[in-house]
Protein backbone atom coordinates (compact mmCIF):
# COMPACT_ATOMS: atom_id res chain seq x y z
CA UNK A 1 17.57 -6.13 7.15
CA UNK A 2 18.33 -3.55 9.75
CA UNK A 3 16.38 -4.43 12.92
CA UNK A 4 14.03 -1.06 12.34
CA UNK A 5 12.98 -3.28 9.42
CA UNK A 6 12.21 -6.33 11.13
CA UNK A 7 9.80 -4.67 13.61
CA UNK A 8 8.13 -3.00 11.06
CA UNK A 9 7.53 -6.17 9.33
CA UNK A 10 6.73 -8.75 12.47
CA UNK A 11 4.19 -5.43 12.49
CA UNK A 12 2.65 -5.62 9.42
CA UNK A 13 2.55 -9.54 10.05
CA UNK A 14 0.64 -9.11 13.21
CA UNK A 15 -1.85 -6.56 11.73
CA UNK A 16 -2.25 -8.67 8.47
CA UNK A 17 -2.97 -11.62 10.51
CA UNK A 18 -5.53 -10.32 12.56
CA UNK A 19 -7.28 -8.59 9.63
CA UNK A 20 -6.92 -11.70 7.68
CA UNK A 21 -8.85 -14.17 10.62
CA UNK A 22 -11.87 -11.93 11.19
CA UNK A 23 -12.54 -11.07 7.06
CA UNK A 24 -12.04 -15.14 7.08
CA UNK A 25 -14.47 -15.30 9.66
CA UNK A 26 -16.64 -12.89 8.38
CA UNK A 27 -16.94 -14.75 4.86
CA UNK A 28 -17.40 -17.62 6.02
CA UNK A 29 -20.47 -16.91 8.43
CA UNK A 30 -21.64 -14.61 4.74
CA UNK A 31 -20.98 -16.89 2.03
CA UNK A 32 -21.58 -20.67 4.01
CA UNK A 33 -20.67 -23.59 2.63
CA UNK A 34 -16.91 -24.62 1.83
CA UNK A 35 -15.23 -21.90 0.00
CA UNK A 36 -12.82 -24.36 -1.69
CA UNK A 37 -15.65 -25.85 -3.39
CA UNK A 38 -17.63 -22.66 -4.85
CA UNK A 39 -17.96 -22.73 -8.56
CA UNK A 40 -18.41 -18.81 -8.79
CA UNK A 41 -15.32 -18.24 -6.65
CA UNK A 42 -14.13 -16.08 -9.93
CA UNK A 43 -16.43 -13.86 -10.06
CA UNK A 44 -16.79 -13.15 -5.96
CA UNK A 45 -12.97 -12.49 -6.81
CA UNK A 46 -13.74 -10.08 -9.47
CA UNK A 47 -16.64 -8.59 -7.42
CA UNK A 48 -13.90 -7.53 -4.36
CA UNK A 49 -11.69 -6.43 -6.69
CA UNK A 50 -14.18 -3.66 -8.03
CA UNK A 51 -14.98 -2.76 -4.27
CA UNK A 52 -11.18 -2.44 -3.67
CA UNK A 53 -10.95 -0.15 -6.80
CA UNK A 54 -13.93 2.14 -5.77
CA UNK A 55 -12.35 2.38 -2.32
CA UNK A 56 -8.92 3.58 -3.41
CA UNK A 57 -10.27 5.93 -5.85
CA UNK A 58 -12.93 7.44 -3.37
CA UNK A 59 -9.50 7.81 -1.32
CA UNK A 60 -7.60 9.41 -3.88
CA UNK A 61 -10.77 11.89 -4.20
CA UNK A 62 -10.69 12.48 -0.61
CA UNK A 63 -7.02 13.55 0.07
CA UNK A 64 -7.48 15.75 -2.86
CA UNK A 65 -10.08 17.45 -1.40
């Protein structure tokens, strides 16, 4: 990879790893417990997955607009 390439990715990296502790963090002081041991773990899974698809299609609404 050309070295313009490797920034950008130690970037992305960085930013994903911040991001990454404090919704970790943030979950964990929400949901309690050991999240490796959670039987509905499926359907909290499901449950951010709608949320993700209602955020990028309020996106795609808003650069239309």
């Amino acid at each position: 990879m050309t070295e313009d390439r490797e920034k950008h990715f130690r970037l992305v990296q960085r930013i994903l790893a911040a991001r990454l502790e404090k919704k970790y963090r943030h979950g964990a002081k929400q949901h309690r417990g050991k999240l490796w041991e959670k039987n509905d773990l499926l359907d909290e899974a499901i449950d951010e997955v709608i949320d993700l698809v209602v955020c990028l299609m309020s996106g795609r609404e808003r650069r239309k607009n």
